[in-house]
N, C-alpha and C. Protein backbone atom coordinates (compact mmCIF):
# COMPACT_ATOMS: atom_id res chain seq x y z
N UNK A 1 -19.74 -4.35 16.29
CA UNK A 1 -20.07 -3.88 14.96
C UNK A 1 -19.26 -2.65 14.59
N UNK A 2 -18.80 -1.56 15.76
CA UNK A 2 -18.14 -0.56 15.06
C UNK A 2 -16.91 -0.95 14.57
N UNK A 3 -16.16 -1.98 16.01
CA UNK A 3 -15.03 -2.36 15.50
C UNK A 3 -15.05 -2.94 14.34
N UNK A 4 -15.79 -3.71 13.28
CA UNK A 4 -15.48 -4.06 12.38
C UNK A 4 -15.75 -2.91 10.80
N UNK A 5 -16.87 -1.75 11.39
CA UNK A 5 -16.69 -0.82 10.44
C UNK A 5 -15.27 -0.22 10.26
N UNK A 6 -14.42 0.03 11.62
CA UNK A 6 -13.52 0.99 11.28
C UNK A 6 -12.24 -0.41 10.63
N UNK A 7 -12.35 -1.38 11.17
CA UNK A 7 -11.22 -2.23 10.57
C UNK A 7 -11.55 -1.80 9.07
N UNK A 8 -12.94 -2.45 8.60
CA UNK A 8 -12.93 -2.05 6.86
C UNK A 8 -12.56 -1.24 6.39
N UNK A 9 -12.81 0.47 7.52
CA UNK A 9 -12.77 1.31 6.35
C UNK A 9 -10.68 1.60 6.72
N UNK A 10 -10.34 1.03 7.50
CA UNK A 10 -9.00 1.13 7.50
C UNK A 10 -8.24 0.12 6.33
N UNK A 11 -9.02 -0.62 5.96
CA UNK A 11 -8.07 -1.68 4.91
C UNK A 11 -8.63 -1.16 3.49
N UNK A 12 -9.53 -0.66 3.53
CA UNK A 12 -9.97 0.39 2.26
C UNK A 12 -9.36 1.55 1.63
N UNK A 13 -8.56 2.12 3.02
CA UNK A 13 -7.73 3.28 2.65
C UNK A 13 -6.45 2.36 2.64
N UNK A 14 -6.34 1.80 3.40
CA UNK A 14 -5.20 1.35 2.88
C UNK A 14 -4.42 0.98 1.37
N UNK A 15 -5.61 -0.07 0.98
CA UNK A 15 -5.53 -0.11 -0.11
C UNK A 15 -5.25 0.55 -1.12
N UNK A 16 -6.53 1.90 -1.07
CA UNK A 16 -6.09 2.80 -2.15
C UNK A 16 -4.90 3.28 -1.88
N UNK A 17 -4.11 3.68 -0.55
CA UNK A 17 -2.97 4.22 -0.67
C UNK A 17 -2.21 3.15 -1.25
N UNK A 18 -2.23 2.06 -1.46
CA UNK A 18 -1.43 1.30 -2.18
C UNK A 18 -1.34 1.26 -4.25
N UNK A 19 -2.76 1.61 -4.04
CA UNK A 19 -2.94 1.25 -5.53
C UNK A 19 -1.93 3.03 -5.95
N UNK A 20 -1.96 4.16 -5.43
CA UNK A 20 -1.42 5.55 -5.08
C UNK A 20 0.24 5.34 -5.50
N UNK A 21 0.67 4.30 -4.43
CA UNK A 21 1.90 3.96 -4.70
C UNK A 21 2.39 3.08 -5.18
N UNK A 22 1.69 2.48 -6.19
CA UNK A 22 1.98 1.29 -7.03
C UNK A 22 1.85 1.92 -8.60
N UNK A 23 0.98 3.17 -8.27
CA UNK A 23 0.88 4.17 -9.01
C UNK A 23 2.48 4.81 -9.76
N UNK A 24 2.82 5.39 -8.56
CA UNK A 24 3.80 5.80 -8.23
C UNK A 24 5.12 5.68 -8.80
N UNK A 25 5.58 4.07 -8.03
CA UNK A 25 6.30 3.22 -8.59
C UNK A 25 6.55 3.02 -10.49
N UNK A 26 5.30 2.87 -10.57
CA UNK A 26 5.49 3.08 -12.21
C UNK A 26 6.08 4.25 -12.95
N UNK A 27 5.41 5.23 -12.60
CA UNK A 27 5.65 6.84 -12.70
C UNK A 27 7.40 6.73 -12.62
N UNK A 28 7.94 6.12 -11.80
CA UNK A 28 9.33 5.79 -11.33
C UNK A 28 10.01 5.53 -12.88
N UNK A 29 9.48 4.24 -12.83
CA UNK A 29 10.01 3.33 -13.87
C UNK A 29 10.11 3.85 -15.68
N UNK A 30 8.89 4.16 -15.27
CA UNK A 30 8.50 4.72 -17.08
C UNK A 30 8.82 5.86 -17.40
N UNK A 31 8.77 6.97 -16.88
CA UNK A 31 9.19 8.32 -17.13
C UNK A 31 10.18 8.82 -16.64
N UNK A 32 10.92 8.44 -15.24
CA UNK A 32 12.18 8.72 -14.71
C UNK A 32 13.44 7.98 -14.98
N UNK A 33 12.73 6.72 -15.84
CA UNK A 33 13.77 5.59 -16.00
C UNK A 33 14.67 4.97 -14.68
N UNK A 34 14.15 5.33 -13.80
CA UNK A 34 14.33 4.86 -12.21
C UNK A 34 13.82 3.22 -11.78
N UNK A 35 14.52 2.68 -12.46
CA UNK A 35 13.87 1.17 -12.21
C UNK A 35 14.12 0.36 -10.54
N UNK A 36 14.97 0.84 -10.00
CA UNK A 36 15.49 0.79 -8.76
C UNK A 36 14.72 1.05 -7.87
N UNK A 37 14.12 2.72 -8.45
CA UNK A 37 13.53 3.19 -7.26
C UNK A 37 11.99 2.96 -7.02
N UNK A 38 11.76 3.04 -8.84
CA UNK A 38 10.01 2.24 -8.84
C UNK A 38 9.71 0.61 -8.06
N UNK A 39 10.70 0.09 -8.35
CA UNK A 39 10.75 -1.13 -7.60
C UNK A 39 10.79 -1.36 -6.03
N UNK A 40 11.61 -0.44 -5.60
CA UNK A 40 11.59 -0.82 -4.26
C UNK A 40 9.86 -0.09 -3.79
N UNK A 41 9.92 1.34 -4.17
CA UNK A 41 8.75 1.78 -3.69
C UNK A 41 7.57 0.57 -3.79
N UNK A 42 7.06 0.00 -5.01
CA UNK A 42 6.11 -0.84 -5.08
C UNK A 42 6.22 -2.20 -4.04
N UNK A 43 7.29 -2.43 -3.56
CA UNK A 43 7.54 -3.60 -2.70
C UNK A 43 7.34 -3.00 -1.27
N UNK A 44 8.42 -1.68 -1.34
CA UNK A 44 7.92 -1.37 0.46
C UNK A 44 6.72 -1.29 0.75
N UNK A 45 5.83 -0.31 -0.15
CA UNK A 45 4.22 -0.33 -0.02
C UNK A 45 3.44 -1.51 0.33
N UNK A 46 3.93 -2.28 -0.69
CA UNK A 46 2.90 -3.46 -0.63
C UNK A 46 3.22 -4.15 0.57
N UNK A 47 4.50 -4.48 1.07
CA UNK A 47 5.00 -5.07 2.41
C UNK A 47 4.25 -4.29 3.53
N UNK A 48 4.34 -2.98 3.58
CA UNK A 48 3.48 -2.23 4.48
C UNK A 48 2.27 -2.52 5.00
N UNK A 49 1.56 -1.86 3.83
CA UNK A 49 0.14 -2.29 3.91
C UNK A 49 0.05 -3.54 4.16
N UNK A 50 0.45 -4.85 3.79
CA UNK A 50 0.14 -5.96 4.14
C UNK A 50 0.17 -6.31 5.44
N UNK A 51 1.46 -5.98 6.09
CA UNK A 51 1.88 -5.77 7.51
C UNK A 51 0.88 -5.47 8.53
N UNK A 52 0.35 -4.15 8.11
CA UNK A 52 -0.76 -2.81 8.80
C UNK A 52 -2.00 -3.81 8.70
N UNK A 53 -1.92 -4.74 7.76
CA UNK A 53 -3.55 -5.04 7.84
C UNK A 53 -3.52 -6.41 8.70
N UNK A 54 -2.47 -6.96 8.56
CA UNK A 54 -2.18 -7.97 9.28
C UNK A 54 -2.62 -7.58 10.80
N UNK A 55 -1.61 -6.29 11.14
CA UNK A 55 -1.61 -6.18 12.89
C UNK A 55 -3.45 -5.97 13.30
N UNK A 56 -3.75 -5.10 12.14
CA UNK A 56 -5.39 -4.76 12.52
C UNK A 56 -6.28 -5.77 12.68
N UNK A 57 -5.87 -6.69 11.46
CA UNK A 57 -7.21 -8.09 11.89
C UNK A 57 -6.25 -8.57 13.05
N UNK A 58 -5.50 -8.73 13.72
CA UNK A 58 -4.70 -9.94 14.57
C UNK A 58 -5.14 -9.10 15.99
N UNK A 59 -5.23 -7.62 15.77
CA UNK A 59 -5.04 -7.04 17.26
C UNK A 59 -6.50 -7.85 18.03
């Protein structure tokens, strides 16, 4: 049972750090006119986190 509290609350933060840098990414795009850089940021993130949550449920 703990192990599955801390998995949740690890894909919870995760998350929000995603929604943070998806945040971000925009911030990139719209006000810096950085379309390059908003883009990749929103892809590395999301590849990340997906990754991270992957290894946690698999470990």
């Amino acid at each position: 049972m703990q192990a599955f509290i801390y998995d949740f609350l690890f894909i919870v933060t995760s998350i929000f750090i995603l929604f943070k840098a998806i945040g971000y990414g925009i911030y990139e795009v719209k006000e810096l006119q950085n379309k390059s850089g908003g883009i990749f940021v929103i892809v590395f993130s999301f590849l990340v986190v997906i990754f991270f949550d992957i290894i946690i449920l698999l470990k």
